[in-house]
PDB file of N, CA and C in Angstrom:
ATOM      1  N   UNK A   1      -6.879  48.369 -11.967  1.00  0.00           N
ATOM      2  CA  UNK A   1      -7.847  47.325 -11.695  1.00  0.00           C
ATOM      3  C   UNK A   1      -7.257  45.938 -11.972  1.00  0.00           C
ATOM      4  N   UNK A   2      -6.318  45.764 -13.177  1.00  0.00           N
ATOM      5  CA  UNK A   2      -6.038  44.413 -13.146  1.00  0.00           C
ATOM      6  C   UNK A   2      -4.938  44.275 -12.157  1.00  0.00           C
ATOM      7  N   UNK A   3      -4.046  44.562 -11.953  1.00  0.00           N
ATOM      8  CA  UNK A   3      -3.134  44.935 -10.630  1.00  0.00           C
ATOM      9  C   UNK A   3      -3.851  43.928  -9.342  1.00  0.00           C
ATOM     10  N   UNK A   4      -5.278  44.955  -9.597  1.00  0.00           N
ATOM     11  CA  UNK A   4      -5.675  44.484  -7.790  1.00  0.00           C
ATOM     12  C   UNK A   4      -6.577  42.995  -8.476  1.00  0.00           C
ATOM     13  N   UNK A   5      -6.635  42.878  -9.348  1.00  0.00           N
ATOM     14  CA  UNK A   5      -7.297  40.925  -9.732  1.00  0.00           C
ATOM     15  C   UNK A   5      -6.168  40.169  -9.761  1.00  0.00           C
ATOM     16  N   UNK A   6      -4.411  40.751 -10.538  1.00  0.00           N
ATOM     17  CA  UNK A   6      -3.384  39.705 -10.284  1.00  0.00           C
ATOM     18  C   UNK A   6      -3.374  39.691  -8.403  1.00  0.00           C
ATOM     19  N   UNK A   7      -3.059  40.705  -7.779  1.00  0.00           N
ATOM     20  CA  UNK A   7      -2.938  40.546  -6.573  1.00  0.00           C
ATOM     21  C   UNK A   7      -4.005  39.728  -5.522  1.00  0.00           C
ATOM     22  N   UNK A   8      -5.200  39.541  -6.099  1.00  0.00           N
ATOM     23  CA  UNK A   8      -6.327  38.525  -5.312  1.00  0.00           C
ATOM     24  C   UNK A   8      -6.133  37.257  -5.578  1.00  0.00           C
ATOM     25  N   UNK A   9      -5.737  36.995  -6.965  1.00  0.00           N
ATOM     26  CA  UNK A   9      -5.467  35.536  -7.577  1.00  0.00           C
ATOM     27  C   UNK A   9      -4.685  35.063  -7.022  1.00  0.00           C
ATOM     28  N   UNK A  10      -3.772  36.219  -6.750  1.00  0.00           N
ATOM     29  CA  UNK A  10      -2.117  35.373  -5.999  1.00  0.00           C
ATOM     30  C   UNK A  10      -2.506  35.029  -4.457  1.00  0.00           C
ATOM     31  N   UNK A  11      -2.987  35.730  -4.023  1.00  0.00           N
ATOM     32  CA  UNK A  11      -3.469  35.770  -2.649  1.00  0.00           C
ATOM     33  C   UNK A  11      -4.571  33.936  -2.567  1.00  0.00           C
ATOM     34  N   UNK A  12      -5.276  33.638  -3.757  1.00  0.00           N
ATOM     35  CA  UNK A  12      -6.077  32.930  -3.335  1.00  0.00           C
ATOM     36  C   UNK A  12      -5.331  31.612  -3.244  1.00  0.00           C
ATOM     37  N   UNK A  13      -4.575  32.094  -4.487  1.00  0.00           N
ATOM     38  CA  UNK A  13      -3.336  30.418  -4.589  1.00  0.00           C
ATOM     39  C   UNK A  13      -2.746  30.014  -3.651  1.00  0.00           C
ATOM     40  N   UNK A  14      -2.282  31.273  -2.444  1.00  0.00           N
ATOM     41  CA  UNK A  14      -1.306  30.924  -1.534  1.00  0.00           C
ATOM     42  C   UNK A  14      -2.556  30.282  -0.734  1.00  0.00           C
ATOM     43  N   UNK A  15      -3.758  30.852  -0.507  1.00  0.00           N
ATOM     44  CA  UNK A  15      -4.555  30.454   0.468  1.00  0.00           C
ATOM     45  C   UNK A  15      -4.919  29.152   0.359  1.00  0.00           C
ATOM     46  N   UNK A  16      -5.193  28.505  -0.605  1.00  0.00           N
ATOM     47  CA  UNK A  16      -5.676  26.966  -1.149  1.00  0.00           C
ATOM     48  C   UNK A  16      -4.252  26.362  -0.951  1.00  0.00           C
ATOM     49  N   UNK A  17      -2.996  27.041  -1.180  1.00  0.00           N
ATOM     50  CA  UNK A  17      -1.706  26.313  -0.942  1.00  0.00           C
ATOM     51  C   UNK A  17      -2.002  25.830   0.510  1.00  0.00           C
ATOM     52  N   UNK A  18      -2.185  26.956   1.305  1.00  0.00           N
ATOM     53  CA  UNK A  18      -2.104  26.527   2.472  1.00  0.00           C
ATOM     54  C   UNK A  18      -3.597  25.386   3.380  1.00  0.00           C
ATOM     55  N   UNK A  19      -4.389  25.486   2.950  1.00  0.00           N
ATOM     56  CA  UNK A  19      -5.722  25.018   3.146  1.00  0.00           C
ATOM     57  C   UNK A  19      -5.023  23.696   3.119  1.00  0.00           C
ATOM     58  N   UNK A  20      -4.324  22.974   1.657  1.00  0.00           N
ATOM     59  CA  UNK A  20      -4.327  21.697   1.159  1.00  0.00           C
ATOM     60  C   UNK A  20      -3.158  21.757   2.149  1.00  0.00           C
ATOM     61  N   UNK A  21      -2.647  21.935   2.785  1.00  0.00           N
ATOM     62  CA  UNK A  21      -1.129  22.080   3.615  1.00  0.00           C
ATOM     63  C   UNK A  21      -2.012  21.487   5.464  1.00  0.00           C
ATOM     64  N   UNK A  22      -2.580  22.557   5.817  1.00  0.00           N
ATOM     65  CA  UNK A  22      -3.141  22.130   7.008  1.00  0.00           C
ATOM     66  C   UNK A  22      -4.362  20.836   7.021  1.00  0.00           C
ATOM     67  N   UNK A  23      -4.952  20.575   5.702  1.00  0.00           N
ATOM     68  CA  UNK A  23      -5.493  19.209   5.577  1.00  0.00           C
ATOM     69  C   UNK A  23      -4.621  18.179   5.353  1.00  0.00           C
ATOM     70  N   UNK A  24      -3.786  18.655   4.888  1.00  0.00           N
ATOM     71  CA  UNK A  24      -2.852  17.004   5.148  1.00  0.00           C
ATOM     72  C   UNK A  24      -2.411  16.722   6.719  1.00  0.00           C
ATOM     73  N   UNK A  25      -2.257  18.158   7.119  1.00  0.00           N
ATOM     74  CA  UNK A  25      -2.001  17.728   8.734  1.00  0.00           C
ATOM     75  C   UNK A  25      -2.580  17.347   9.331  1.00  0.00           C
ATOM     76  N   UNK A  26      -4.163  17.845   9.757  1.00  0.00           N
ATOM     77  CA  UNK A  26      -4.996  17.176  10.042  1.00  0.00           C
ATOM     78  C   UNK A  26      -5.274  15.896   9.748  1.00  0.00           C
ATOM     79  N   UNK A  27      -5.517  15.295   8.763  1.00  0.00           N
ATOM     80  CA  UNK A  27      -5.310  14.207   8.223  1.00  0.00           C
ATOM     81  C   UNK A  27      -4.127  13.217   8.761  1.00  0.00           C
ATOM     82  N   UNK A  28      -3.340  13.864   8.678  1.00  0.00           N
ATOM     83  CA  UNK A  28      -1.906  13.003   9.645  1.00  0.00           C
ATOM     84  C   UNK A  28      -2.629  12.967  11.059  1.00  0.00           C
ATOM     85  N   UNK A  29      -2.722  13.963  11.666  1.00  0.00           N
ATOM     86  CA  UNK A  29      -3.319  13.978  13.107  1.00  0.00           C
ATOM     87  C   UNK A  29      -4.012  13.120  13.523  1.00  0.00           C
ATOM     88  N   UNK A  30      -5.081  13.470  12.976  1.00  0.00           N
ATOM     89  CA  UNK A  30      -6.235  12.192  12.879  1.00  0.00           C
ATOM     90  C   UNK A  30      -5.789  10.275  12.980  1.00  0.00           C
ATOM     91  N   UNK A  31      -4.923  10.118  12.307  1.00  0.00           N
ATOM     92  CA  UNK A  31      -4.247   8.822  12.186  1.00  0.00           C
ATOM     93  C   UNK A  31      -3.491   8.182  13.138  1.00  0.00           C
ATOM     94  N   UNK A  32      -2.661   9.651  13.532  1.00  0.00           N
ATOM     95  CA  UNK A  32      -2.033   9.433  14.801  1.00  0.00           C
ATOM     96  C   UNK A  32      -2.914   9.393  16.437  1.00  0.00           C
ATOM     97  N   UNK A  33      -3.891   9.921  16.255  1.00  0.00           N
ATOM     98  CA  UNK A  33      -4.826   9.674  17.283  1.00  0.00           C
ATOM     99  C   UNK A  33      -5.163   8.703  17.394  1.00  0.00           C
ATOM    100  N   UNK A  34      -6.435   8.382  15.831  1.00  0.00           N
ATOM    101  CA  UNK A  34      -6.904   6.912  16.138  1.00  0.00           C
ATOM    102  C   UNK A  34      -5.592   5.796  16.706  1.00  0.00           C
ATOM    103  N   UNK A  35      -4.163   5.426  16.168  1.00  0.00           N
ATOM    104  CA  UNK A  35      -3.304   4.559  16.444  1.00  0.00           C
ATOM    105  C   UNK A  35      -2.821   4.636  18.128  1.00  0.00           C
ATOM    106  N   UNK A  36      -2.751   6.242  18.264  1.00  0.00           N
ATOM    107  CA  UNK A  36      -2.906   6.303  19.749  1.00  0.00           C
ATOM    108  C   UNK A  36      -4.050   5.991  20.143  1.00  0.00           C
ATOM    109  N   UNK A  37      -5.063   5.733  20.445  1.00  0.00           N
ATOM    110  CA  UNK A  37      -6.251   5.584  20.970  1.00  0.00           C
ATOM    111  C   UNK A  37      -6.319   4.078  20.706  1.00  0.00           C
ATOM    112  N   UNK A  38      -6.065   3.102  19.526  1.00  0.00           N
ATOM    113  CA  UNK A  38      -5.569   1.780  20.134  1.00  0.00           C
ATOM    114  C   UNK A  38      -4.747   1.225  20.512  1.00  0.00           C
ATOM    115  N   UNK A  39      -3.662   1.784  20.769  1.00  0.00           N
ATOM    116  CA  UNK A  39      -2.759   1.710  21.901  1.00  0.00           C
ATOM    117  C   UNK A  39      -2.860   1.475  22.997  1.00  0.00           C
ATOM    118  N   UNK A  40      -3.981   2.870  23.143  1.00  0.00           N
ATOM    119  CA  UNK A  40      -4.107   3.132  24.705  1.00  0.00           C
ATOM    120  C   UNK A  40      -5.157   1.822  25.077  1.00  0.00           C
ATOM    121  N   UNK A  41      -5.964   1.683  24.578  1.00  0.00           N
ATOM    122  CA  UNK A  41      -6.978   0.619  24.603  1.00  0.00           C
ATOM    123  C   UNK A  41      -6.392  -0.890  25.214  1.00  0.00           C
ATOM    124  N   UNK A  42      -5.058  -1.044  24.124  1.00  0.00           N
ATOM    125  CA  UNK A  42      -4.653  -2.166  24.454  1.00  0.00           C
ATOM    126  C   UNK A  42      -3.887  -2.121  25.934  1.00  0.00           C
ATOM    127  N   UNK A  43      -3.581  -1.243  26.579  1.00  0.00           N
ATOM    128  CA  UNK A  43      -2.560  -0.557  27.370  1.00  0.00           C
ATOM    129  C   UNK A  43      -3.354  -1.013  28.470  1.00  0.00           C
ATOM    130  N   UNK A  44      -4.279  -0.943  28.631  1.00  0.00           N
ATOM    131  CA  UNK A  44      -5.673  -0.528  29.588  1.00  0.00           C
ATOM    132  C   UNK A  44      -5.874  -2.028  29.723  1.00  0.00           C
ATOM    133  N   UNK A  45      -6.498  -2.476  28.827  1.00  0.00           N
ATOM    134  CA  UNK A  45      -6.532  -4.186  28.627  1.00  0.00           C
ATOM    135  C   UNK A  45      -5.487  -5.345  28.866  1.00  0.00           C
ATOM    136  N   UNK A  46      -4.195  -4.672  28.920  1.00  0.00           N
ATOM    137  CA  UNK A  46      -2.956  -5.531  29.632  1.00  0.00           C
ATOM    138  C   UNK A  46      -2.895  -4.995  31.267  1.00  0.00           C
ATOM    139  N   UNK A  47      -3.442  -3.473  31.343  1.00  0.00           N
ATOM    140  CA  UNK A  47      -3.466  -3.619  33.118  1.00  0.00           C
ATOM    141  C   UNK A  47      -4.314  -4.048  33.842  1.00  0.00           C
ATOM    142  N   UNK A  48      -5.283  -4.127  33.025  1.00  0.00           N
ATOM    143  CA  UNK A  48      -6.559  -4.880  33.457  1.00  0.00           C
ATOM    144  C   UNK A  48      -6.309  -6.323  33.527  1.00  0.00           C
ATOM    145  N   UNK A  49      -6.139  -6.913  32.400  1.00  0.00           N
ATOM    146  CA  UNK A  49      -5.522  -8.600  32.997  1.00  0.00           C
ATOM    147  C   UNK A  49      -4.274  -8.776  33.848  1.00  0.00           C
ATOM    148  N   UNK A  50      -3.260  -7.825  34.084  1.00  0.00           N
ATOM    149  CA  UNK A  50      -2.455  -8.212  34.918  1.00  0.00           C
ATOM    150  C   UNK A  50      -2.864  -7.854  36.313  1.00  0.00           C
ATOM    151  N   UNK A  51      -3.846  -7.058  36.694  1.00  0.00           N
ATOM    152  CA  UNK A  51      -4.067  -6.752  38.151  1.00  0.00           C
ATOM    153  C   UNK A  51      -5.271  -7.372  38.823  1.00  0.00           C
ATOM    154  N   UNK A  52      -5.837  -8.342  37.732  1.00  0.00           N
ATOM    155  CA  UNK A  52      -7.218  -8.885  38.146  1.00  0.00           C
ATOM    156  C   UNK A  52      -6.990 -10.143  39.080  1.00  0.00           C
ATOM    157  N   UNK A  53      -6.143 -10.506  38.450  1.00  0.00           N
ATOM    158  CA  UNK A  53      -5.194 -11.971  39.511  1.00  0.00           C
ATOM    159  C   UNK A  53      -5.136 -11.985  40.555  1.00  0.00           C
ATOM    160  N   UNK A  54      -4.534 -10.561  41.201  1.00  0.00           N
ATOM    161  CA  UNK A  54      -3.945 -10.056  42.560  1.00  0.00           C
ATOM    162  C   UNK A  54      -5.136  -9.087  42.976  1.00  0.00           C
ATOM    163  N   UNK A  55      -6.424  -9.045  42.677  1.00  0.00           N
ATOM    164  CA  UNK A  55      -7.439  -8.590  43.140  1.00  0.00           C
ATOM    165  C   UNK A  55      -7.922  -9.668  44.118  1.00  0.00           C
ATOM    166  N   UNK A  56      -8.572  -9.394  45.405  1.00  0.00           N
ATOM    167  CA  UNK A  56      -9.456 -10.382  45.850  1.00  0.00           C
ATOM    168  C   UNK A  56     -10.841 -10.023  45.908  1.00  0.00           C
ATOM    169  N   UNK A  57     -11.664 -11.055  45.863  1.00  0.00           N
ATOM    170  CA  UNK A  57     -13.065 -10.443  45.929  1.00  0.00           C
ATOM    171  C   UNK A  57     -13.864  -9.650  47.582  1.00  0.00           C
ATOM    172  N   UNK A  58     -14.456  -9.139  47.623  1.00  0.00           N
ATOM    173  CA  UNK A  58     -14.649  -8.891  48.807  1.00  0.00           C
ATOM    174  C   UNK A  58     -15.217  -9.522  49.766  1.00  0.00           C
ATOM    175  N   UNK A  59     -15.477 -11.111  49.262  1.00  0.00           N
ATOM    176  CA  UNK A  59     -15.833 -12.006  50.086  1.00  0.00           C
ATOM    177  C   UNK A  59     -14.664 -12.769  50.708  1.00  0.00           C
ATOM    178  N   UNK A  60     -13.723 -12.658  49.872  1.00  0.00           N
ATOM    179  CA  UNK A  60     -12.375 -13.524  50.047  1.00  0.00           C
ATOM    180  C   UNK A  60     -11.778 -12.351  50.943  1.00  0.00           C
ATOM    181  N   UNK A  61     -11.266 -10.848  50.702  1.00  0.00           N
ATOM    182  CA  UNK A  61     -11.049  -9.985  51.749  1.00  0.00           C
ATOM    183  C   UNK A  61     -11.377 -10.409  53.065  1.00  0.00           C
ATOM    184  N   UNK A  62     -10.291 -10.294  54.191  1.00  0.00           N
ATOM    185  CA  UNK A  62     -10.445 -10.418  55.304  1.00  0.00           C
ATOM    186  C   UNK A  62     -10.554  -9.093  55.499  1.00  0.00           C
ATOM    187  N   UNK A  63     -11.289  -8.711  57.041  1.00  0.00           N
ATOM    188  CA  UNK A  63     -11.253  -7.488  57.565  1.00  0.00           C
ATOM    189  C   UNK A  63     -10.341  -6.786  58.352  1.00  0.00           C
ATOM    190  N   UNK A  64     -10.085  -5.696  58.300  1.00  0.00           N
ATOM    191  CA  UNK A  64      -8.967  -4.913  58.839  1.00  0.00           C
ATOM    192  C   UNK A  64      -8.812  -5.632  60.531  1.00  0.00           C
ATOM    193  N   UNK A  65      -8.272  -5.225  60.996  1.00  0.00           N
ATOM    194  CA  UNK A  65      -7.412  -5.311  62.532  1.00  0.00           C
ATOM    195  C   UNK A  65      -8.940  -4.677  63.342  1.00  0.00           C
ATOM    196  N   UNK A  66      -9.246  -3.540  62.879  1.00  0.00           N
ATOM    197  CA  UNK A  66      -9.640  -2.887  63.612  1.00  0.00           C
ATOM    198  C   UNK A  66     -11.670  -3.499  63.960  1.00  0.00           C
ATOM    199  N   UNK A  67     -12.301  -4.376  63.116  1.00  0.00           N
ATOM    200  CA  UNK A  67     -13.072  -4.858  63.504  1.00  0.00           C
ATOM    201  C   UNK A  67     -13.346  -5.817  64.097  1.00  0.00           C
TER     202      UNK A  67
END
């Protein structure tokens, strides 16, 4: 009987080893997302001001050939 309580104890240590192991990753993950995600934000917001210039409105659009 004590056999199988050292063998659960050990078992639980590795398990909390590993628990606190994949929360730090997550935790990393997480960080790296949010920093990607304002990245991307800003990414979006520089193609957006660089292509708005060379947009015309559709009043300023002339019409194709074909009308």
């Amino acid at each position: 009987m004590q056999d199988q309580m050292t063998n659960l104890e050990i078992k639980l240590a590795y398990q909390e080893d590993l628990i606190q192991e994949l929360n730090e990753v997550v935790i990393t993950l997480q960080k790296d997302n949010i920093r990607l995600n304002n990245e991307f934000t800003k990414l979006r917001e520089l193609v957006t001001q660089s292509l708005a210039p060379n947009i015309a409105s559709s009043d300023e659009e002339t019409p194709p050939p074909h009308y």
